[in-house]
C-alpha atoms as a PDB file:
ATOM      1  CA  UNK A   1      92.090 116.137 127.819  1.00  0.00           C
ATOM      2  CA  UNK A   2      90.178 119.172 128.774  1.00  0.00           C
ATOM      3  CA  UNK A   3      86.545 119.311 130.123  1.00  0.00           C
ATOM      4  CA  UNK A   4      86.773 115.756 131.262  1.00  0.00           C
ATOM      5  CA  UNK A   5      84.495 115.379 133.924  1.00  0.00           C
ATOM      6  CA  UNK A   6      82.794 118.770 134.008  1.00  0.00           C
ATOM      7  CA  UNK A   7      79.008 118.823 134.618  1.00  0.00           C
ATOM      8  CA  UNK A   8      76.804 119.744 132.014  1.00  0.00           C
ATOM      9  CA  UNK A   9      73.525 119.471 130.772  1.00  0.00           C
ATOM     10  CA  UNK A  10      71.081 117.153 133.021  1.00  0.00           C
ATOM     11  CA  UNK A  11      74.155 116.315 135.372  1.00  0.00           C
ATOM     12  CA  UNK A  12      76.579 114.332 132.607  1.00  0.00           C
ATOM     13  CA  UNK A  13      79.937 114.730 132.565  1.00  0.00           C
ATOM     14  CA  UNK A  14      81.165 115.639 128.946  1.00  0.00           C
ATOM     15  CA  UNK A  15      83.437 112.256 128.890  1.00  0.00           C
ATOM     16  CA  UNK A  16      79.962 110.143 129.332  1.00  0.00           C
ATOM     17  CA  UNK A  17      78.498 112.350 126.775  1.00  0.00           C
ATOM     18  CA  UNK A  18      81.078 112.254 124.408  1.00  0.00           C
ATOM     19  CA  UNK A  19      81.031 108.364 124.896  1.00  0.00           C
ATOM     20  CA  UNK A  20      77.567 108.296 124.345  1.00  0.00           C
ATOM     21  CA  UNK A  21      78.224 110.231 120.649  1.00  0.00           C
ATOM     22  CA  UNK A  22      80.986 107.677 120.248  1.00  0.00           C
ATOM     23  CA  UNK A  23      78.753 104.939 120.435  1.00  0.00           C
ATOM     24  CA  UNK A  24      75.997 106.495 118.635  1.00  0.00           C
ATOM     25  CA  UNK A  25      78.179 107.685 115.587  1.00  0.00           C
ATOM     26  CA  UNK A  26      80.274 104.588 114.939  1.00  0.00           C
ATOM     27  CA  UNK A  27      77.703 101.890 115.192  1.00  0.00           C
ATOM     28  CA  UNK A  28      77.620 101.683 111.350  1.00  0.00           C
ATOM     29  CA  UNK A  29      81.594 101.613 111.099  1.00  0.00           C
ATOM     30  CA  UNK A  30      82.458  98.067 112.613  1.00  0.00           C
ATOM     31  CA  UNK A  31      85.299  99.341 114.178  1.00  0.00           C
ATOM     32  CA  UNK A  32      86.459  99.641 118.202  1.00  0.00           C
ATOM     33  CA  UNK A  33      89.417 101.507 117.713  1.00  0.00           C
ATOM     34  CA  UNK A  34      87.248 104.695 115.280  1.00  0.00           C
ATOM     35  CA  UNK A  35      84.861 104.649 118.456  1.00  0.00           C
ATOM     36  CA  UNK A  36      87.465 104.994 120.800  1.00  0.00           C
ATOM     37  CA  UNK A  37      89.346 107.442 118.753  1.00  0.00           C
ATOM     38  CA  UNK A  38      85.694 109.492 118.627  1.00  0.00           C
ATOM     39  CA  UNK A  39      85.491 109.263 122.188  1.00  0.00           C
ATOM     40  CA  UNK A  40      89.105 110.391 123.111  1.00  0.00           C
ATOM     41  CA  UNK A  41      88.898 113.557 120.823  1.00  0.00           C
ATOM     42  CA  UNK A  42      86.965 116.798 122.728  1.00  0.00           C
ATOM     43  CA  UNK A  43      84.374 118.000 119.468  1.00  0.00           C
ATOM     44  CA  UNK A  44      84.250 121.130 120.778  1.00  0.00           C
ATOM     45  CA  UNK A  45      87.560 122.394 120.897  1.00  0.00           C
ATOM     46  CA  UNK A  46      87.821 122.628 117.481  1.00  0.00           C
ATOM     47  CA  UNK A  47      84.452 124.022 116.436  1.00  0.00           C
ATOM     48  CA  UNK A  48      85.525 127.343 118.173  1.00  0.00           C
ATOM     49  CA  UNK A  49      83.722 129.696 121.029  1.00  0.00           C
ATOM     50  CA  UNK A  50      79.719 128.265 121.684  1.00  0.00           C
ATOM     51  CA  UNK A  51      76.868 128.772 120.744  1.00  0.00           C
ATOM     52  CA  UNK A  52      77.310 127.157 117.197  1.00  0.00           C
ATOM     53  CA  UNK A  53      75.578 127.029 114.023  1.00  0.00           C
ATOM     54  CA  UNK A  54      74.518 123.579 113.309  1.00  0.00           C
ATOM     55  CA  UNK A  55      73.103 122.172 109.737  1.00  0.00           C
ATOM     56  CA  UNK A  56      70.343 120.879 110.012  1.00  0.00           C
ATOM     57  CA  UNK A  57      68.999 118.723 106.796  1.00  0.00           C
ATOM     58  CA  UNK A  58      66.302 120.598 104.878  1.00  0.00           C
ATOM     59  CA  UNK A  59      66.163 123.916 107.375  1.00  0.00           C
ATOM     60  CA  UNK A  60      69.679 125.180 106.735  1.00  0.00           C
ATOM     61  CA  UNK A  61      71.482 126.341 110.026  1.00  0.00           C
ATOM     62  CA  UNK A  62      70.374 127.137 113.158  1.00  0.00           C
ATOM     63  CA  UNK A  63      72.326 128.202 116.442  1.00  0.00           C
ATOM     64  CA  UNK A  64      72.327 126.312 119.382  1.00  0.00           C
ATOM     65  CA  UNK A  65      71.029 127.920 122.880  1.00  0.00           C
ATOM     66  CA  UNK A  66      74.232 128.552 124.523  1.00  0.00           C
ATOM     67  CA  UNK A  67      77.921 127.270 124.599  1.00  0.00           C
ATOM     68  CA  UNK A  68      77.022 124.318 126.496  1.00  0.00           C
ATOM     69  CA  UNK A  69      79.205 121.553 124.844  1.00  0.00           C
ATOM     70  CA  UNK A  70      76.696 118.706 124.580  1.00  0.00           C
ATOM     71  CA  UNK A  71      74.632 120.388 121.966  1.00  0.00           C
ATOM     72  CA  UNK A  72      77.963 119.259 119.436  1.00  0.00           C
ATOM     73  CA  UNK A  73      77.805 115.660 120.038  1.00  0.00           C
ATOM     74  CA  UNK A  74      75.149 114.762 118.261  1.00  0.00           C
ATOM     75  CA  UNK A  75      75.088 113.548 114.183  1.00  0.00           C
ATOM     76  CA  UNK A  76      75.407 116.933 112.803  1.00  0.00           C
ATOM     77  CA  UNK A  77      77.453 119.570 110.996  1.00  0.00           C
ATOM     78  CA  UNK A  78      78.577 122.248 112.278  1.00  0.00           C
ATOM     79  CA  UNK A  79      79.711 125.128 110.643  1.00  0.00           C
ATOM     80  CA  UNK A  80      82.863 126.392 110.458  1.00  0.00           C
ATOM     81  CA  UNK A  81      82.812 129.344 108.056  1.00  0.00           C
ATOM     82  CA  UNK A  82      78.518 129.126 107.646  1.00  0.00           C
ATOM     83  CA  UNK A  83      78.940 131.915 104.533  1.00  0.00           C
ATOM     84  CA  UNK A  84      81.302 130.003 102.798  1.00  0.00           C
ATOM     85  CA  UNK A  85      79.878 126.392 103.091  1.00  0.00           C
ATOM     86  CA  UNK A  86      82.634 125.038 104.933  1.00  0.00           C
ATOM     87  CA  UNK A  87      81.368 122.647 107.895  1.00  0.00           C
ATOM     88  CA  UNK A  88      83.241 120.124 110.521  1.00  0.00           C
ATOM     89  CA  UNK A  89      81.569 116.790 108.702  1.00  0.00           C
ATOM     90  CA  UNK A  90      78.858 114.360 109.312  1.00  0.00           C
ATOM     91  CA  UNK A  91      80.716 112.543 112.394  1.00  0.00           C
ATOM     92  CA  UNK A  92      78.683 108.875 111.247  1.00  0.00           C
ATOM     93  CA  UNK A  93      79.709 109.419 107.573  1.00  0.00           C
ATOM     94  CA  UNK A  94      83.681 110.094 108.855  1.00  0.00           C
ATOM     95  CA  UNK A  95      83.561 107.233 111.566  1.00  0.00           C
ATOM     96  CA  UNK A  96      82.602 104.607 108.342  1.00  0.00           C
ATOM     97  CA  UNK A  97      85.114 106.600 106.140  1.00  0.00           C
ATOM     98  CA  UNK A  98      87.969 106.071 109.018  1.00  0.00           C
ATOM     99  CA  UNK A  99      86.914 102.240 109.642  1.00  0.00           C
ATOM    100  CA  UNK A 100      87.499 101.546 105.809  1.00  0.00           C
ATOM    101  CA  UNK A 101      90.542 103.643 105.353  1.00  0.00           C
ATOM    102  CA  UNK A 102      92.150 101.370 108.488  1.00  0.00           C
ATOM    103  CA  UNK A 103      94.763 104.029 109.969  1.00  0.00           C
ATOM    104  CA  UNK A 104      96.976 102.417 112.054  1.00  0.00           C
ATOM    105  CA  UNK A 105      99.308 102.195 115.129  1.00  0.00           C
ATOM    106  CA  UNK A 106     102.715 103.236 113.836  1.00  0.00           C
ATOM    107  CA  UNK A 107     101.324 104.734 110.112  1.00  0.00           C
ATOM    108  CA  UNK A 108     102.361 108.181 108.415  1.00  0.00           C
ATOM    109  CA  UNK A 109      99.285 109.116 107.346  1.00  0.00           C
ATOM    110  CA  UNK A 110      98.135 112.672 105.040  1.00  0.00           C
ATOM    111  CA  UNK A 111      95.137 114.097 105.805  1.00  0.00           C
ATOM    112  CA  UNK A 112      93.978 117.166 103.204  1.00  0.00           C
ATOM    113  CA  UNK A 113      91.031 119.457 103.780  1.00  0.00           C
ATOM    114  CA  UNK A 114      91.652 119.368 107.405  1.00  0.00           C
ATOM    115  CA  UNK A 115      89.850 122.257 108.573  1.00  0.00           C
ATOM    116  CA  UNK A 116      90.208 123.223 112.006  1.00  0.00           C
ATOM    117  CA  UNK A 117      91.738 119.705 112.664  1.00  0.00           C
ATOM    118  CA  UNK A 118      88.989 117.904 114.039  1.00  0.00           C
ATOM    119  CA  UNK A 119      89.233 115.050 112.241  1.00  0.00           C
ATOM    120  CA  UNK A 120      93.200 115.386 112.277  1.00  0.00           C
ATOM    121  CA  UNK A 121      93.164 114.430 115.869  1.00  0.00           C
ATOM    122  CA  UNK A 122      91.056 111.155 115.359  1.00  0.00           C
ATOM    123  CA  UNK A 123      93.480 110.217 112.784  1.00  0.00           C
ATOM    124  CA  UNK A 124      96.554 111.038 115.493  1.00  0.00           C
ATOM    125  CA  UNK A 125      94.592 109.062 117.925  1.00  0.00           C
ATOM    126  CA  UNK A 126      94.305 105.982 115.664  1.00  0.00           C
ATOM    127  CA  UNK A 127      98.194 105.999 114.594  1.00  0.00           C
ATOM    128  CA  UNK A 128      99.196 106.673 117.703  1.00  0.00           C
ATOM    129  CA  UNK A 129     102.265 108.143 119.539  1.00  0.00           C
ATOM    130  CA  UNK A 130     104.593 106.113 117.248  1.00  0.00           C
ATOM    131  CA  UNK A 131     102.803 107.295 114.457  1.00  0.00           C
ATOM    132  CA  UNK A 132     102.600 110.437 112.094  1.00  0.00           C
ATOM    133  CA  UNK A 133     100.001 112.753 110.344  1.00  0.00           C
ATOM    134  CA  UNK A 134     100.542 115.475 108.015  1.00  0.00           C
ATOM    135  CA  UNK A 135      97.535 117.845 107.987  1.00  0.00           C
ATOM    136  CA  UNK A 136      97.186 120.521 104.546  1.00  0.00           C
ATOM    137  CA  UNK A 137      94.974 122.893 104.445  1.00  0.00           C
ATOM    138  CA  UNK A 138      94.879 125.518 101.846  1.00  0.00           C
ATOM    139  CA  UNK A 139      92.505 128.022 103.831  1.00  0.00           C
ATOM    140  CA  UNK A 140      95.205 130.246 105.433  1.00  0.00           C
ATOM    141  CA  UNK A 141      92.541 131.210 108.225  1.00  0.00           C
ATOM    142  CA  UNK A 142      91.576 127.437 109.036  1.00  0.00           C
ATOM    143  CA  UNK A 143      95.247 126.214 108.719  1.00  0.00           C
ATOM    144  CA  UNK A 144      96.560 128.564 111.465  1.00  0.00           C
ATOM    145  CA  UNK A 145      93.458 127.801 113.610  1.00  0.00           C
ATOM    146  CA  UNK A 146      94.099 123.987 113.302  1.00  0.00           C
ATOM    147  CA  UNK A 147      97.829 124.350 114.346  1.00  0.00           C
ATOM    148  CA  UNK A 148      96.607 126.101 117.511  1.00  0.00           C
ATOM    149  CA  UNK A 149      94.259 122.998 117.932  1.00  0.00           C
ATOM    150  CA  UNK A 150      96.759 120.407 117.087  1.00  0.00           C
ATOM    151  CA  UNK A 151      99.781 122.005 119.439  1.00  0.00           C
ATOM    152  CA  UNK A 152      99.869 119.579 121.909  1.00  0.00           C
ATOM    153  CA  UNK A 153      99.856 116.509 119.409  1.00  0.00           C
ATOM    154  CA  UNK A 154     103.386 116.259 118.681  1.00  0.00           C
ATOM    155  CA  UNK A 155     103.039 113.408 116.402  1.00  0.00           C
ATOM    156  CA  UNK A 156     100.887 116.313 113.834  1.00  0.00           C
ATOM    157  CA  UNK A 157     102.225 118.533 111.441  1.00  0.00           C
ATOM    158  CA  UNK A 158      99.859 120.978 109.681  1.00  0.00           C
ATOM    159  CA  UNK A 159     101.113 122.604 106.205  1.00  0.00           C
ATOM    160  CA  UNK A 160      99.309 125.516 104.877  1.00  0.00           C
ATOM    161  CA  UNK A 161      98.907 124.696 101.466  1.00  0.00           C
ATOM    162  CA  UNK A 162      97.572 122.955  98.746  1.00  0.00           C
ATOM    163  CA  UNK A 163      98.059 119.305  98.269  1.00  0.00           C
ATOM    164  CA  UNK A 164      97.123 118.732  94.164  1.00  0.00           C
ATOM    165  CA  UNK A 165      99.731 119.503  93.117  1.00  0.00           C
ATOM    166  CA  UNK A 166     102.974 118.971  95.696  1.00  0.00           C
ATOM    167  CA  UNK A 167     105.167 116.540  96.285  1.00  0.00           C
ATOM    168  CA  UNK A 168     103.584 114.790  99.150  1.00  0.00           C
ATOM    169  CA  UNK A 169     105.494 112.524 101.466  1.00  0.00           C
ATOM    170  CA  UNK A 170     105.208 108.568 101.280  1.00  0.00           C
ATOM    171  CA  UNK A 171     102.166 107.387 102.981  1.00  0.00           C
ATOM    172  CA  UNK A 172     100.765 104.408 104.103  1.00  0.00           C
ATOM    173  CA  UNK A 173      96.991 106.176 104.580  1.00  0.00           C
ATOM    174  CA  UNK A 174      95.723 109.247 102.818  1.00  0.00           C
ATOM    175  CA  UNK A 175      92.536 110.798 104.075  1.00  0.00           C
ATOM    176  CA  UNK A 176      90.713 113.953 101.530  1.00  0.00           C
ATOM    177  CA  UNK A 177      87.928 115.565 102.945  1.00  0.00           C
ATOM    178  CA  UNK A 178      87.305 118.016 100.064  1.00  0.00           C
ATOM    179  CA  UNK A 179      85.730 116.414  96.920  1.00  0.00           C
ATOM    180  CA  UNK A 180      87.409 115.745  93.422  1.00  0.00           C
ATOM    181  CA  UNK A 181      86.697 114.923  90.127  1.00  0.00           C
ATOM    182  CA  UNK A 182      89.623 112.723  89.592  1.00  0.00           C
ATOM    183  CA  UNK A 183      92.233 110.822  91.394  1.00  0.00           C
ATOM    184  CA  UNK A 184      94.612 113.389  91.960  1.00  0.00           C
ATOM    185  CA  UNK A 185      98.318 111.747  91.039  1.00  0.00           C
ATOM    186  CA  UNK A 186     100.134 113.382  93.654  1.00  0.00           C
ATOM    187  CA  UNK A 187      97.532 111.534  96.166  1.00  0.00           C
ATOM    188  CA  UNK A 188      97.920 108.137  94.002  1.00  0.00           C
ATOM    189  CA  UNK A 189     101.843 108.202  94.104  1.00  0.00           C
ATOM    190  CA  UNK A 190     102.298 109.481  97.198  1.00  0.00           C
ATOM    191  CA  UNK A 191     100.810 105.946  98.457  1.00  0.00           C
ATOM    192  CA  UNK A 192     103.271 103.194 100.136  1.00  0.00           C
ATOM    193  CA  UNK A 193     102.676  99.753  98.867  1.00  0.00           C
ATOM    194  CA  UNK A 194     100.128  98.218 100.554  1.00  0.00           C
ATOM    195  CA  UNK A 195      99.119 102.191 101.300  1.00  0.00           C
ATOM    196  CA  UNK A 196      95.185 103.659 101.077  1.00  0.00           C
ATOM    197  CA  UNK A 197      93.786 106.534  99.464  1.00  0.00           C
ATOM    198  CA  UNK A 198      90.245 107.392 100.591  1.00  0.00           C
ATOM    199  CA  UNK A 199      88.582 110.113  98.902  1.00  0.00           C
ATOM    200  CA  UNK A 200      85.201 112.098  97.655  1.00  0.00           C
ATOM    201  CA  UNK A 201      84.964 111.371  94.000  1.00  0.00           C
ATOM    202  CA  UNK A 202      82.210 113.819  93.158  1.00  0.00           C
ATOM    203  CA  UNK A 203      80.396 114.838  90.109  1.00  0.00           C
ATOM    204  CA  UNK A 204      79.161 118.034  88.837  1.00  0.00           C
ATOM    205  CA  UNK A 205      76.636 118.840  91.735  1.00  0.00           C
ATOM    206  CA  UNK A 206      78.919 117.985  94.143  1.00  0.00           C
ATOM    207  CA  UNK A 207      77.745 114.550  95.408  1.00  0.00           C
ATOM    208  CA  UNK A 208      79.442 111.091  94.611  1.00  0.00           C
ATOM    209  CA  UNK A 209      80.806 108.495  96.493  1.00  0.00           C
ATOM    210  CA  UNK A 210      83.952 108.127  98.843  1.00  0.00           C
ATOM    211  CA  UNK A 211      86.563 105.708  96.943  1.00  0.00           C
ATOM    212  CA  UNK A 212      89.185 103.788  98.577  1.00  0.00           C
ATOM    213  CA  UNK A 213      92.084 103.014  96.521  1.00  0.00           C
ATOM    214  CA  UNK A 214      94.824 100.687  97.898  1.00  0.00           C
ATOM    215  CA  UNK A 215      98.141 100.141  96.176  1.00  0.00           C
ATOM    216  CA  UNK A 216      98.617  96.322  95.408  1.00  0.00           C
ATOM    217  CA  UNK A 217     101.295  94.639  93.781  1.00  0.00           C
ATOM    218  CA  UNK A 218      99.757  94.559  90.915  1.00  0.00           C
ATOM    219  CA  UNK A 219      97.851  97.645  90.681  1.00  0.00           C
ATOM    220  CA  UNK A 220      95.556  99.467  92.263  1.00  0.00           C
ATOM    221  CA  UNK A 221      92.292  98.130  93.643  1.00  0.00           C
ATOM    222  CA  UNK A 222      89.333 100.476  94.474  1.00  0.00           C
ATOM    223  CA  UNK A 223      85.535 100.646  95.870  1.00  0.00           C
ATOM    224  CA  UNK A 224      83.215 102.818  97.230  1.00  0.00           C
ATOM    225  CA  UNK A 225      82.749 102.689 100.616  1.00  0.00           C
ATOM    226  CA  UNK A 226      79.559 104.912 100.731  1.00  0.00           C
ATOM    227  CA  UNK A 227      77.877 108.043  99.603  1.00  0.00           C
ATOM    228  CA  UNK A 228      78.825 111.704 100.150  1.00  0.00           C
ATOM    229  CA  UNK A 229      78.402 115.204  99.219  1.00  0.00           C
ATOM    230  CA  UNK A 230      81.704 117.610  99.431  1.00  0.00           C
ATOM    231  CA  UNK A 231      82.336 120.996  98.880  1.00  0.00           C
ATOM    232  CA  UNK A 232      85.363 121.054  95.840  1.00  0.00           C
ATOM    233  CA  UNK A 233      88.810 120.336  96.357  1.00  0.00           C
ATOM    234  CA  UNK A 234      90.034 123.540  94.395  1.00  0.00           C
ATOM    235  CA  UNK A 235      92.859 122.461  91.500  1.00  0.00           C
ATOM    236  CA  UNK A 236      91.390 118.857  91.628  1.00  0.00           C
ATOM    237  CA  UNK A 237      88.049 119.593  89.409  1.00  0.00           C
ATOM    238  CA  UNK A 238      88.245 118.941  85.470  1.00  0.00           C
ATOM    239  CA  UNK A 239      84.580 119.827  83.849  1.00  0.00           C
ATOM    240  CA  UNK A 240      85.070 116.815  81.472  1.00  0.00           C
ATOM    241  CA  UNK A 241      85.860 113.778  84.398  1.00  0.00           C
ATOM    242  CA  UNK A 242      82.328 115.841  86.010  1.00  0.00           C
ATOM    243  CA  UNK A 243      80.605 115.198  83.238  1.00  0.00           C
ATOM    244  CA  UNK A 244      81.367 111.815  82.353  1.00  0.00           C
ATOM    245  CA  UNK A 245      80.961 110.985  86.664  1.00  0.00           C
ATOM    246  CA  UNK A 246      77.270 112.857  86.783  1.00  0.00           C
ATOM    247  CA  UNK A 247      76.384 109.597  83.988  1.00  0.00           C
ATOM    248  CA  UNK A 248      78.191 106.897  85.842  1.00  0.00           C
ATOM    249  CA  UNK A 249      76.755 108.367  88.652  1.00  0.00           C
ATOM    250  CA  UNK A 250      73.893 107.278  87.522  1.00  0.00           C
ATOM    251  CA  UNK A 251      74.135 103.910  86.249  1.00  0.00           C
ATOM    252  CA  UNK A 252      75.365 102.698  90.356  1.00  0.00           C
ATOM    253  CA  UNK A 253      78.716 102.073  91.469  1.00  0.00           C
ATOM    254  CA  UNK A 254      78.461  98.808  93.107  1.00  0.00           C
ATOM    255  CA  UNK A 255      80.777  96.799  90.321  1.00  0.00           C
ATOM    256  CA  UNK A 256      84.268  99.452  90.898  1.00  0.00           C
ATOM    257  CA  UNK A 257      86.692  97.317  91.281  1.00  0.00           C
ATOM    258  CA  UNK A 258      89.968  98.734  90.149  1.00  0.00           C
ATOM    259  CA  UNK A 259      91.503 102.290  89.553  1.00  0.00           C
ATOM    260  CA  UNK A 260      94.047 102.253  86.235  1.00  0.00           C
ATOM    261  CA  UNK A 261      96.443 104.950  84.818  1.00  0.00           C
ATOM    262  CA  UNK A 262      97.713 106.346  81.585  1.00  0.00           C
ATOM    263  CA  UNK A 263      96.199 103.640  79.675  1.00  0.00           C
ATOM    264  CA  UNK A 264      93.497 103.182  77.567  1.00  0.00           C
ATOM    265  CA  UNK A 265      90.691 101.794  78.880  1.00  0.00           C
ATOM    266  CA  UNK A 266      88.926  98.863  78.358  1.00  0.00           C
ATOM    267  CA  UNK A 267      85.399  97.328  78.182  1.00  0.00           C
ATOM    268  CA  UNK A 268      85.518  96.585  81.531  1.00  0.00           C
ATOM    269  CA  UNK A 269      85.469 100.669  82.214  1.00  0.00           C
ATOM    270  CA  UNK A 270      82.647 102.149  84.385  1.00  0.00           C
ATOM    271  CA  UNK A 271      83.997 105.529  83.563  1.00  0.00           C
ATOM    272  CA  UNK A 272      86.765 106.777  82.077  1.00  0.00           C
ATOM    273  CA  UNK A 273      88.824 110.372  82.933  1.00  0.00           C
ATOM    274  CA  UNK A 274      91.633 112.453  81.431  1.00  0.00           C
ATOM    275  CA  UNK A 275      94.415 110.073  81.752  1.00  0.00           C
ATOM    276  CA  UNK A 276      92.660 107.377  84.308  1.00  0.00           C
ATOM    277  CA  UNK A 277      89.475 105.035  84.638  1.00  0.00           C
ATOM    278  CA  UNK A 278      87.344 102.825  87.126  1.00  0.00           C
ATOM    279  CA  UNK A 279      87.048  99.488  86.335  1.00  0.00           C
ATOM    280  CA  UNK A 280      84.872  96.488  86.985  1.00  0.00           C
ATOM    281  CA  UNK A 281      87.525  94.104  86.918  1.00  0.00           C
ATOM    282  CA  UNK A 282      89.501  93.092  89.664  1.00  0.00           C
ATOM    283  CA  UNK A 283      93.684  93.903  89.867  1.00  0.00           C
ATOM    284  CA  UNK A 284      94.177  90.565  91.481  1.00  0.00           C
END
């Protein structure tokens, strides 16, 4: 692991500061093995060359004083194209996202919108050596950059492409960090039974709620785990399934219990898209 033990700010080695963000970011995710993961995985080699522009809520960015690497492990965004939008996520909001989703020892897991591969490399630290993890990424630029990153993980394979509409490989975890306006069926049947889909189901402004869908023998149950806001997943936004999300949206989500296909739905619907709906009722 690089940088371990090099002194940096106020005397602290960047492993006891990195712990330190471990702890810090997955106390709401209930989870050892995400904090572990958070404090195995070096932040900064993946954000590029220091200083960085960091998000700050309300002020927009703002660039940190030098390259030192303890300004990036903190609760923040940083960007990673600031012009176009596109940011390495809220590390709190991933660590709960991670916890739900459950990757584990020995899994294939997918992860799409991977960026610079940041988040790739938690998910290879939680399925471990025996493990697998596909990364896609349809930003050419960010795709090459995260195969640099993710060289030395053998166990990672990064395709440059888009992921609505291939064939994706059988998965027992499925992790979208760009957000959609529908369940994507290439994500849905790409999942093993007993497999989990976890991703931003966002409305017309962009925010929404991360959904976990988990293949069951009889279905397909599904919840929101928690709130978001995502930049689109391009070829997974349909204006109508925005629409009719922006009013659910509105009326809470707490009741989701199921995710249904090609059928009509029922009174039990909390919204309903082109060819799929959310329901109340439960698939067990």
């Amino acid at each position: 692991m690089r940088n371990r033990g090099t002194p940096v700010a106020g005397g602290a080695s960047i492993a006891a500061i990195r712990a330190r963000y471990a702890d810090e970011v997955s106390a709401g995710a209930g989870s050892p093995t995400v904090r572990d993961a958070f404090a195995a995985v070096p932040r900064e080699r993946f954000l590029g060359p220091g200083p960085w522009k960091i998000l700050e809520s309300g002020t927009g960015y703002r660039s940190t004083p030098n390259a030192d690497p303890a300004h990036v492990y903190r609760d923040v965004l940083v960007a990673l194209d600031a012009e176009a939008g596109i940011n390495n996520g809220q590390p709190s909001l991933h660590a709960v996202a991670l916890a739900a989703l459950a990757p584990a020892i020995g899994e294939t897991a997918i992860h799409i919108g991977c960026g610079t591969g940041y988040y790739t490399a938690i998910i290879a630290e939680l399925v471990g050596s025996t493990g697998a993890v596909q990364a896609w990424e349809l930003e050419p630029t960010l795709a090459e950059i995260a195969a640099e990153n993710l060289a030395d993980r053998p166990n990672v394979k990064v395709v440059a492409a888009s992921a609505t509409e291939a064939a994706l490989p059988d998965a027992d975890a499925i992790y979208v960090n760009a957000g959609a306006t529908t369940p994507m069926p290439a994500w849905v049947d790409a999942l093993r039974p007993g497999g989990r889909l976890l991703f931003p189901l966002i409305g017309s402004d962009g925010s929404g709620g991360m959904l976990l869908v988990s293949r069951r023998s009889a279905g397909f149950a599904a919840r929101f785990v928690c709130g978001c806001g995502f930049i689109p997943c391009i070829g997974a936004q349909d204006r109508h399934d925005a629409q009719a999300l922006d009013r659910a949206f509105r009326r809470g989500w707490g009741d989701v219990r199921s995710l249904h296909r090609d059928s009509p739905p029922d009174d039990t619907a909390w919204v309903a898209g082109n060819g799929w709906w959310l329901s109340t009722a439960a698939v067990d």
